[in-house]
N, C-alpha and C. Protein backbone atom coordinates (compact mmCIF):
# COMPACT_ATOMS: atom_id res chain seq x y z
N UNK A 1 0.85 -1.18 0.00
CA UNK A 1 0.00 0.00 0.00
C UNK A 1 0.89 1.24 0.00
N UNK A 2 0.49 1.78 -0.87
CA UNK A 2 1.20 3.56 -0.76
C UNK A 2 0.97 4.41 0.60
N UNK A 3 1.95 4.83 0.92
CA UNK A 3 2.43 5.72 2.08
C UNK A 3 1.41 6.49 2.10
N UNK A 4 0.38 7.36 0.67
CA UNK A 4 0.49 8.20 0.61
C UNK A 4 -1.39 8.27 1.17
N UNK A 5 -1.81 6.60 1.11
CA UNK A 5 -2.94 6.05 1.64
C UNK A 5 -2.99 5.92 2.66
N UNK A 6 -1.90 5.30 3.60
CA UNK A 6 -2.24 5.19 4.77
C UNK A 6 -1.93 6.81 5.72
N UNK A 7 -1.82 7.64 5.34
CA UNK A 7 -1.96 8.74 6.24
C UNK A 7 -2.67 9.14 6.83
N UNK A 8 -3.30 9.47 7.59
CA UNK A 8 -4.76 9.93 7.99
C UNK A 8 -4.19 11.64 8.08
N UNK A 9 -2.94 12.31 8.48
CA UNK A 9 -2.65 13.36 9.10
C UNK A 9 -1.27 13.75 9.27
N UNK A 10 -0.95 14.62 8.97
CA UNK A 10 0.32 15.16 9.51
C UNK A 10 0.19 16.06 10.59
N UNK A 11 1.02 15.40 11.69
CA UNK A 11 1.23 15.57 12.92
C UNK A 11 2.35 16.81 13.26
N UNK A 12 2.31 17.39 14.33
CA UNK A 12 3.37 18.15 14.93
C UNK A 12 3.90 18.17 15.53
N UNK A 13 5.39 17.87 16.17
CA UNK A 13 5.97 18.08 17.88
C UNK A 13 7.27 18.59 17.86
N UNK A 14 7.45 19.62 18.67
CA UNK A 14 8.58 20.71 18.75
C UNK A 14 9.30 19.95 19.91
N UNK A 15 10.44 19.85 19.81
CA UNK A 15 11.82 19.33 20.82
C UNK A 15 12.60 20.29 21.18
N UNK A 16 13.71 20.87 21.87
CA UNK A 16 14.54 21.50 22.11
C UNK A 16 15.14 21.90 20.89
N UNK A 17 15.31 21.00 20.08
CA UNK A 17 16.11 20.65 19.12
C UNK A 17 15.46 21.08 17.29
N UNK A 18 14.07 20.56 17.30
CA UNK A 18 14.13 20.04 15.86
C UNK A 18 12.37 20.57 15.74
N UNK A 19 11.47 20.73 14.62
CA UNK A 19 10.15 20.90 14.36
C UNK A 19 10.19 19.60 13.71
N UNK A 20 9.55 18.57 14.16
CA UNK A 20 9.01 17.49 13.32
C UNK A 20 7.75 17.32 12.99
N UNK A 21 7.25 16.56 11.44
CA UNK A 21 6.41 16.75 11.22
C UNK A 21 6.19 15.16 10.93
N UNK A 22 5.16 14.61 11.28
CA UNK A 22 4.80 13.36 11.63
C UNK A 22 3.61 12.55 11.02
N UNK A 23 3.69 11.52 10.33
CA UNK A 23 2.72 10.90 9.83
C UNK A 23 1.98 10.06 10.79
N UNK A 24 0.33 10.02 10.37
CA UNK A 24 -0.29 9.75 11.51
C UNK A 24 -0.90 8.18 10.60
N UNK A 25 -1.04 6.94 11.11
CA UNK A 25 -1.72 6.27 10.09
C UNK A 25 -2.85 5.67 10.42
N UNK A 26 -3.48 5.62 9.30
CA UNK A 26 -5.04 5.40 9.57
C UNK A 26 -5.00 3.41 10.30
N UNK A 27 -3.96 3.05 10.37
CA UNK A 27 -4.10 1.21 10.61
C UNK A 27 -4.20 1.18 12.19
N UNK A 28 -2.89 2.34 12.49
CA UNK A 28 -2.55 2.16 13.93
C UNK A 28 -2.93 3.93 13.98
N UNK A 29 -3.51 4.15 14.17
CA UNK A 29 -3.67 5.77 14.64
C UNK A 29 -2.41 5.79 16.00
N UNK A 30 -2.23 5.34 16.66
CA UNK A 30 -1.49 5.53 17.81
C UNK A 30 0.71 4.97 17.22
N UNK A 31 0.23 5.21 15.62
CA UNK A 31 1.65 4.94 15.48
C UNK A 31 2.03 6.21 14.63
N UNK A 32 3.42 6.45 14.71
CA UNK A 32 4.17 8.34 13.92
C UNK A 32 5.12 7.56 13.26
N UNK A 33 5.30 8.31 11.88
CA UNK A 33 6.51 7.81 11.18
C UNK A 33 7.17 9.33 11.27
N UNK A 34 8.43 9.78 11.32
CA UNK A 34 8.72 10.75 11.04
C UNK A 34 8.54 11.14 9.90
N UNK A 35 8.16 12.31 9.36
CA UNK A 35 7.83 12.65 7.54
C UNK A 35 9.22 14.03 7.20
N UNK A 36 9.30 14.57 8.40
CA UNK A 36 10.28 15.38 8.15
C UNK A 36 10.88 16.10 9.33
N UNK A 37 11.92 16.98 9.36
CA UNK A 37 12.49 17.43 10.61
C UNK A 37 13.34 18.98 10.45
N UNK A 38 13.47 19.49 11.17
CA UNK A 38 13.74 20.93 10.44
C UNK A 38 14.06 21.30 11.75
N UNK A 39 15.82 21.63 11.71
CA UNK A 39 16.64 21.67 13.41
C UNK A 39 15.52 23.86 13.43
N UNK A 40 15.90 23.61 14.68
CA UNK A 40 15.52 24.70 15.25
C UNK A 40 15.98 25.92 15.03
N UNK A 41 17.48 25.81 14.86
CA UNK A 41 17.96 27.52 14.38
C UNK A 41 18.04 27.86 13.07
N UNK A 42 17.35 26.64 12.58
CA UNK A 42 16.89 27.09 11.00
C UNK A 42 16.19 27.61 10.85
N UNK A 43 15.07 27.62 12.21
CA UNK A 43 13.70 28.69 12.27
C UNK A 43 13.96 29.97 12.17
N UNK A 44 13.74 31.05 11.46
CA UNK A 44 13.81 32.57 11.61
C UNK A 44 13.05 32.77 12.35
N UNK A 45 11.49 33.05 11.93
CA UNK A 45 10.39 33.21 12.41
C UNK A 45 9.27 32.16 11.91
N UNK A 46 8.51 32.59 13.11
CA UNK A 46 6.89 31.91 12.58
C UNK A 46 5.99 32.59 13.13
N UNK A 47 4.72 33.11 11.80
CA UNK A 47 3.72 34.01 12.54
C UNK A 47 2.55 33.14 11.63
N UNK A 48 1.20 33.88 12.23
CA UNK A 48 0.16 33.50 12.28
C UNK A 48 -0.55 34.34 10.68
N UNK A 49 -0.22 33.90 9.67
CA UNK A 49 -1.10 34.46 8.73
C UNK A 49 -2.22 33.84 8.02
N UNK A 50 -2.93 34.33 8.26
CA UNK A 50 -4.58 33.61 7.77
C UNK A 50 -4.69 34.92 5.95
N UNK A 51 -5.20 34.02 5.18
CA UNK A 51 -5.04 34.37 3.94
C UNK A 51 -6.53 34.23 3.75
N UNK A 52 -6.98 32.92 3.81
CA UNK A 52 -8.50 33.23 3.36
C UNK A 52 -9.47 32.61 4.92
N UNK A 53 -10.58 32.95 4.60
CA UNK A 53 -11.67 32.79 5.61
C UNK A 53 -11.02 31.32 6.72
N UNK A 54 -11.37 30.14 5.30
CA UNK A 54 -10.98 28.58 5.95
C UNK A 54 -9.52 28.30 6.33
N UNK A 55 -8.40 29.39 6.62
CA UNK A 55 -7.03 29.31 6.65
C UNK A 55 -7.09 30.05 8.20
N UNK A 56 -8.02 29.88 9.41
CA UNK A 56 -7.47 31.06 10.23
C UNK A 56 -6.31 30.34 11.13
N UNK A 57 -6.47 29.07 10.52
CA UNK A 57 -4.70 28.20 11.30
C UNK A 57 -3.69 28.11 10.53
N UNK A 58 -3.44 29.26 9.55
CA UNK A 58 -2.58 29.16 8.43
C UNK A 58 -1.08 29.77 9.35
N UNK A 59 0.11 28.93 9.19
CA UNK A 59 1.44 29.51 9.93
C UNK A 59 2.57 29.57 8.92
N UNK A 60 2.74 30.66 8.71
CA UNK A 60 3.81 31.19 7.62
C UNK A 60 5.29 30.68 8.57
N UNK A 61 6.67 29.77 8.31
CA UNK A 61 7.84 29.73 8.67
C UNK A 61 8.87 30.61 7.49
N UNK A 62 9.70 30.88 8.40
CA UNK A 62 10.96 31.73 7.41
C UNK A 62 11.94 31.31 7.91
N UNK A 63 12.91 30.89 7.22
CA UNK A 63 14.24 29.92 7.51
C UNK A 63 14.86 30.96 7.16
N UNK A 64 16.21 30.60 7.82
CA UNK A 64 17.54 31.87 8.12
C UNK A 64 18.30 31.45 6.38
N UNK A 65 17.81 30.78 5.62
CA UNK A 65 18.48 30.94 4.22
C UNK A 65 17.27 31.52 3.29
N UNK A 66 16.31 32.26 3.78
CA UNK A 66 15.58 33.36 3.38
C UNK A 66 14.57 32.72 3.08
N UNK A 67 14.59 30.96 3.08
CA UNK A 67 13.16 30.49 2.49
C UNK A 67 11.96 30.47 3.13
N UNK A 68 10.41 30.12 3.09
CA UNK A 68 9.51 30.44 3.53
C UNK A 68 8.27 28.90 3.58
N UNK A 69 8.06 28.36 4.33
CA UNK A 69 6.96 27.09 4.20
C UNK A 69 5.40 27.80 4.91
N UNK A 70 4.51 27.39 4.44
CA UNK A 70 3.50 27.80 4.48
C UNK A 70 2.62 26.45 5.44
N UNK A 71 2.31 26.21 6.58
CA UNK A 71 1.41 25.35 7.15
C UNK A 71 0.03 25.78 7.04
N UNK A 72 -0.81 24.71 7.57
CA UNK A 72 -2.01 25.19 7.87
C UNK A 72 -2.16 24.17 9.21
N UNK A 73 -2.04 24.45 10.34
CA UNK A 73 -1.85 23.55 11.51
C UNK A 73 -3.30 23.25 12.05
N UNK A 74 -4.60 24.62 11.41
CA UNK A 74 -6.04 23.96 11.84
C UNK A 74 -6.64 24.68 10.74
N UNK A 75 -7.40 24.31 10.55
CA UNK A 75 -8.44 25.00 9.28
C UNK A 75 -9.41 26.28 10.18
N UNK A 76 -9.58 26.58 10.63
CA UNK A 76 -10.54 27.12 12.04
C UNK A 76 -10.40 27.54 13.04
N UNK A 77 -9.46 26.55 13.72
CA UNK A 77 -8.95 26.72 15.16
C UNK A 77 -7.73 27.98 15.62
N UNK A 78 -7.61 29.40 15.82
CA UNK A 78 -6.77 29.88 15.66
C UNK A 78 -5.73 29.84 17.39
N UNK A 79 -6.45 29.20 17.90
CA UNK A 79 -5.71 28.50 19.08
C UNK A 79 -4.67 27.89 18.49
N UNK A 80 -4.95 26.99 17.83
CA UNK A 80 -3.64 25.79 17.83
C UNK A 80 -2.70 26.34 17.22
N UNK A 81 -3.34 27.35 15.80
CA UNK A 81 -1.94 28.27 15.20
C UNK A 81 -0.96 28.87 16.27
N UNK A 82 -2.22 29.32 17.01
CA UNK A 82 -1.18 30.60 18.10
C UNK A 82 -0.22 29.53 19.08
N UNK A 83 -0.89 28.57 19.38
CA UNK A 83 0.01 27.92 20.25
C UNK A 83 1.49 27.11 19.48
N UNK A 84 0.98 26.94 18.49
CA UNK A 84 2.32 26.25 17.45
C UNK A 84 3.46 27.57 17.26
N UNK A 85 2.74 28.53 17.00
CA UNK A 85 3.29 30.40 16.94
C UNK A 85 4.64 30.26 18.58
N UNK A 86 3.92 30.31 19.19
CA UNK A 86 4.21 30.31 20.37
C UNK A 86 5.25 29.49 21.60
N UNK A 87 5.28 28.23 20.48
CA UNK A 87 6.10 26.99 20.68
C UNK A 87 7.55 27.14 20.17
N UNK A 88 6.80 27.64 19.08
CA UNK A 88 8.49 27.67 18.07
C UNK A 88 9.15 28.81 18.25
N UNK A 89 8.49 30.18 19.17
CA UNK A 89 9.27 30.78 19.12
C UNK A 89 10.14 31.29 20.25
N UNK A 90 9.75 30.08 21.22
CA UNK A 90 10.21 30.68 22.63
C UNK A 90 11.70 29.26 22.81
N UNK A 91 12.65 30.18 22.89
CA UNK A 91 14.05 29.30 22.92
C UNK A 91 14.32 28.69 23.94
């Protein structure tokens, strides 16, 4: 089966260290594959930009080599943005 089936979700968890982003799967919901990892002082910033109505959990990142990733951590929820906001930016 393709990876790309069994996902149900990409997951989030901030370490001292690293932003990982985590596959959630629909067989074992209670199992994470790592999907990606992104050390911490690569973070510039991260703010809370909502673009359209269904984006108010939209989180703009800016990496210190000027690049930019675009999340959407809730479709709605602007809690969880702010708290992801809030995670990543306190050292």
């Amino acid at each position: 089966m393709p990876l790309v089936d069994a996902v149900t979700s990409l997951d989030w968890a901030v370490t001292d260290r690293r932003l990982l982003l985590l596959d959630n799967y629909r067989i074992d919901p209670q199992r994470f594959r790592l999907h990606f990892a992104v050390p911490r002082p690569a973070i510039r910033a991260a703010r809370r930009r909502s673009r359209l109505f269904l984006e108010m959990g939209r989180v703009e990142l800016t990496f210190v080599d000027g690049s930019m990733a675009a999340l959407v951590v809730a479709v709605l929820d602007v809690t969880a943005a702010t708290g992801f906001v809030r995670v990543l930016s306190s050292r």
